[in-house]
C-alpha atoms as a PDB file:
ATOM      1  CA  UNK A   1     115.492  54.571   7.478  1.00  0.00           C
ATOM      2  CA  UNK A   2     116.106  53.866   3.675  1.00  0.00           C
ATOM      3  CA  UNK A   3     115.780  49.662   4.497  1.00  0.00           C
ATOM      4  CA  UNK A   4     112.283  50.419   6.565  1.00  0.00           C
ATOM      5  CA  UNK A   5     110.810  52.492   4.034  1.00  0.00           C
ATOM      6  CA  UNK A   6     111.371  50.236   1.233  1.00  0.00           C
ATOM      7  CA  UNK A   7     110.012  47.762   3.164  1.00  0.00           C
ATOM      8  CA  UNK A   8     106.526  49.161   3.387  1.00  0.00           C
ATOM      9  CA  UNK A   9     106.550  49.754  -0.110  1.00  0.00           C
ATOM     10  CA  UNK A  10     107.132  46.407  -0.596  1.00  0.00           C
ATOM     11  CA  UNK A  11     104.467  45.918   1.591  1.00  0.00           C
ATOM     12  CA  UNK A  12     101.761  47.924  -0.376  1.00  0.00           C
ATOM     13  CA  UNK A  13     102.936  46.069  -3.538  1.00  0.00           C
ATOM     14  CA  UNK A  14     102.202  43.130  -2.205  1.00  0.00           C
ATOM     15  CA  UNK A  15      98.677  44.025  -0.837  1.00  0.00           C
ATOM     16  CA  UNK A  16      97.946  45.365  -4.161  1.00  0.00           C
ATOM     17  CA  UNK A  17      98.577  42.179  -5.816  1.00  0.00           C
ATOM     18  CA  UNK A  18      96.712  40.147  -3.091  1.00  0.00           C
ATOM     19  CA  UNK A  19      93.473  42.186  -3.034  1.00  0.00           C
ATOM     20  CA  UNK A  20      94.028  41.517  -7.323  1.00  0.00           C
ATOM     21  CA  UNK A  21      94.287  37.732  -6.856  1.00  0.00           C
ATOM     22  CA  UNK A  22      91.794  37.724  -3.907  1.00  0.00           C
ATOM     23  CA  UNK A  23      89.454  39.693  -5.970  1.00  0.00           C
ATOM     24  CA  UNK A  24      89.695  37.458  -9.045  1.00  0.00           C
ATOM     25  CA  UNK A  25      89.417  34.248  -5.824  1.00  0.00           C
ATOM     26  CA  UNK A  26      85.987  35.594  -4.805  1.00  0.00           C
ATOM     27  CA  UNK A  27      84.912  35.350  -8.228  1.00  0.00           C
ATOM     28  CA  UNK A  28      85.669  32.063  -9.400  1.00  0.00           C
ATOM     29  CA  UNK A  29      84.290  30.829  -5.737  1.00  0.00           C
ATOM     30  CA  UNK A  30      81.384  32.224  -6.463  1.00  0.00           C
ATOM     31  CA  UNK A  31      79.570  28.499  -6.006  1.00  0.00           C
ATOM     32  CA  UNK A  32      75.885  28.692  -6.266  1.00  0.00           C
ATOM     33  CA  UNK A  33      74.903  25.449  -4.306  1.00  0.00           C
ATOM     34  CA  UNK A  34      78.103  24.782  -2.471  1.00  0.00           C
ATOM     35  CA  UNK A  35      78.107  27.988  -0.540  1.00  0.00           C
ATOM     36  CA  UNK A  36      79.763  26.133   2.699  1.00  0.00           C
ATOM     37  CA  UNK A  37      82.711  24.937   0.558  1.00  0.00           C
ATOM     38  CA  UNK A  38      82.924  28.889  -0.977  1.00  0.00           C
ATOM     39  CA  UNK A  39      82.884  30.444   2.515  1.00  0.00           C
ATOM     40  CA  UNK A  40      85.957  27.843   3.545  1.00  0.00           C
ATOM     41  CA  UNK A  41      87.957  28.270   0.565  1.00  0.00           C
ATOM     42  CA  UNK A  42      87.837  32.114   0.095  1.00  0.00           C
ATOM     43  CA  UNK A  43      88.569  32.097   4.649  1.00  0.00           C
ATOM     44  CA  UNK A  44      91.810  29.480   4.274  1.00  0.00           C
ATOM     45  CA  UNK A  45      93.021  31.615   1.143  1.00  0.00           C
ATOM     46  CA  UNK A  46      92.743  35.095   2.782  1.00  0.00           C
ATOM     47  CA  UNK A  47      94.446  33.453   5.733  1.00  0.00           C
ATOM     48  CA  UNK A  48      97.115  32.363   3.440  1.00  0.00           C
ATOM     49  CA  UNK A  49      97.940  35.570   1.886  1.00  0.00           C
ATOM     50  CA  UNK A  50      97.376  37.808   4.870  1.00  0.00           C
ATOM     51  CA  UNK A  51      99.192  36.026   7.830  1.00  0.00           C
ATOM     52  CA  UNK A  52     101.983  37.936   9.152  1.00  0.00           C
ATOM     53  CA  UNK A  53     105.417  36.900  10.737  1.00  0.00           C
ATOM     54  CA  UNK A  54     108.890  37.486  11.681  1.00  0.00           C
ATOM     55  CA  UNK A  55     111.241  37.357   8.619  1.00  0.00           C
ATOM     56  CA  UNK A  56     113.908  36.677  10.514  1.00  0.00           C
ATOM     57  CA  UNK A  57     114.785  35.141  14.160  1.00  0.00           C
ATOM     58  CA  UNK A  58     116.506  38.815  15.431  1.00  0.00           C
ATOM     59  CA  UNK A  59     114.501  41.327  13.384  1.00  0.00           C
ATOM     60  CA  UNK A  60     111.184  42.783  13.587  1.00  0.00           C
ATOM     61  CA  UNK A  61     110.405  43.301  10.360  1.00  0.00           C
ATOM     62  CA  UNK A  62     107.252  40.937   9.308  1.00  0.00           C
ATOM     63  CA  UNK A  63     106.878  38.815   6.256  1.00  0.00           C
ATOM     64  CA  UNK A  64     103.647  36.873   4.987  1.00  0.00           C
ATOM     65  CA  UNK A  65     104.029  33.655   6.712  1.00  0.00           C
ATOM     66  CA  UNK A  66     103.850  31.593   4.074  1.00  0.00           C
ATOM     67  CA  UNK A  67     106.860  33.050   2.155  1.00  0.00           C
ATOM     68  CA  UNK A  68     108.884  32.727   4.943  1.00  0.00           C
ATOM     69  CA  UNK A  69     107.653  28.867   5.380  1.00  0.00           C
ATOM     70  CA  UNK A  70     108.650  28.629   1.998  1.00  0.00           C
ATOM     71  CA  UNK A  71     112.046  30.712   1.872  1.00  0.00           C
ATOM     72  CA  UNK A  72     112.559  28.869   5.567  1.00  0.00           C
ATOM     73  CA  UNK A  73     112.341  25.249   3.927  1.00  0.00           C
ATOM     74  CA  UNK A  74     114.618  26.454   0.676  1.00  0.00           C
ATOM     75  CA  UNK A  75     117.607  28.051   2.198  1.00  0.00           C
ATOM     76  CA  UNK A  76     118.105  26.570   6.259  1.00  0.00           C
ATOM     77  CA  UNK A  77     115.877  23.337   6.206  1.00  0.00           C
ATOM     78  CA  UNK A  78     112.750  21.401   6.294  1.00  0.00           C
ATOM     79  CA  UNK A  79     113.185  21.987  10.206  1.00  0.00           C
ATOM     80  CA  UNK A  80     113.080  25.667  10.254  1.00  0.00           C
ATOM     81  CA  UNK A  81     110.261  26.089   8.484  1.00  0.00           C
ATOM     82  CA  UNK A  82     108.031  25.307  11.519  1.00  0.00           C
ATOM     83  CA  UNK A  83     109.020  28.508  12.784  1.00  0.00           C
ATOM     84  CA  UNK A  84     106.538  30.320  10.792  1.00  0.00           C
ATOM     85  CA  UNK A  85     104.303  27.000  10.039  1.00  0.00           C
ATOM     86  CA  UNK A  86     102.479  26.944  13.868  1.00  0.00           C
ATOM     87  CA  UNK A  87     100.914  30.586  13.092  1.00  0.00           C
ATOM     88  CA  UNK A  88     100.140  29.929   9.551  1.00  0.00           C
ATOM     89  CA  UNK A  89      98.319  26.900  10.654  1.00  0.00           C
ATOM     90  CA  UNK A  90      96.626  28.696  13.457  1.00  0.00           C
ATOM     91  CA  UNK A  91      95.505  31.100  11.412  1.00  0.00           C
ATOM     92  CA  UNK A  92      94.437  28.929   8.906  1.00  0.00           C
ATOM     93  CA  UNK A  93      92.054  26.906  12.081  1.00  0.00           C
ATOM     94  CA  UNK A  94      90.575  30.453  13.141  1.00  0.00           C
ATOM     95  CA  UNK A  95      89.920  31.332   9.288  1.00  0.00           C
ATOM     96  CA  UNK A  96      87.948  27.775   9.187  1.00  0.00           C
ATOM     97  CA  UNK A  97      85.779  28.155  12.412  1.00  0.00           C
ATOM     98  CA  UNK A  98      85.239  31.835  11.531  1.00  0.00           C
ATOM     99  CA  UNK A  99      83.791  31.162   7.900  1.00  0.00           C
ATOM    100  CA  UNK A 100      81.851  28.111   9.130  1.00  0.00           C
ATOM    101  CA  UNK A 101      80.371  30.265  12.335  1.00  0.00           C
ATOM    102  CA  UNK A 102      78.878  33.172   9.398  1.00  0.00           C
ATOM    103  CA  UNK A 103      77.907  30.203   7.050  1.00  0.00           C
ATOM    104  CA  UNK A 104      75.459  28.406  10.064  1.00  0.00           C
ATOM    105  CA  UNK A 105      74.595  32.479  10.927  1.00  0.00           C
ATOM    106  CA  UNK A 106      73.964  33.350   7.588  1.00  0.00           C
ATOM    107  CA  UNK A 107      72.231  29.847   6.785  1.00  0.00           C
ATOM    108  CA  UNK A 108      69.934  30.536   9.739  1.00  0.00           C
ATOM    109  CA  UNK A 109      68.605  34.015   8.537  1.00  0.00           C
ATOM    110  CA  UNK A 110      67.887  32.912   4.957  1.00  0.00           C
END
């Protein structure tokens, strides 16, 4: 019980520190003639810092994706990082067609 609870404090740290750094994200994308390039950006980077997955092979405890790509590609090899790669990069592919879809949508009522 100890190991799961820390975990989801760990957990709320790190969403703390991502809404900071998303936050402070928005604001320097906050392009006045580029908007389509804004809308892109600030959808990849909430991808990046939001995507879940498995921190291990056997457990079921999830990790952002893109630390365990990282921590993956450090420690067992170039080849495990994949593992966690295929949903970061889906992710990343929905995060794109979303923020293009309310771009056109948005574009289209102004």
């Amino acid at each position: 019980m100890g190991v799961e609870s820390n975990f989801w404090v760990i957990w709320v740290i790190y969403a703390a520190a991502a809404s900071l750094f998303y936050w402070i994200f928005w604001r320097v994308t906050a392009f006045k003639r580029a908007r389509w390039i804004a809308y892109s950006m600030r959808g990849l980077m909430l991808a990046l810092i939001i995507t879940p997955w498995y921190a291990n092979t056997e457990g079921t405890s999830l990790a952002p994706a893109l630390m365990v790509m990282t921590l993956d590609a450090i420690t067992i090899g170039t080849s495990a990082a994949s593992r966690a790669m295929v949903p970061l990069l889906l992710s990343l592919l929905l995060a794109e067609f979303v923020a293009s879809l309310l771009y056109f949508i948005q574009r289209k009522r102004a």
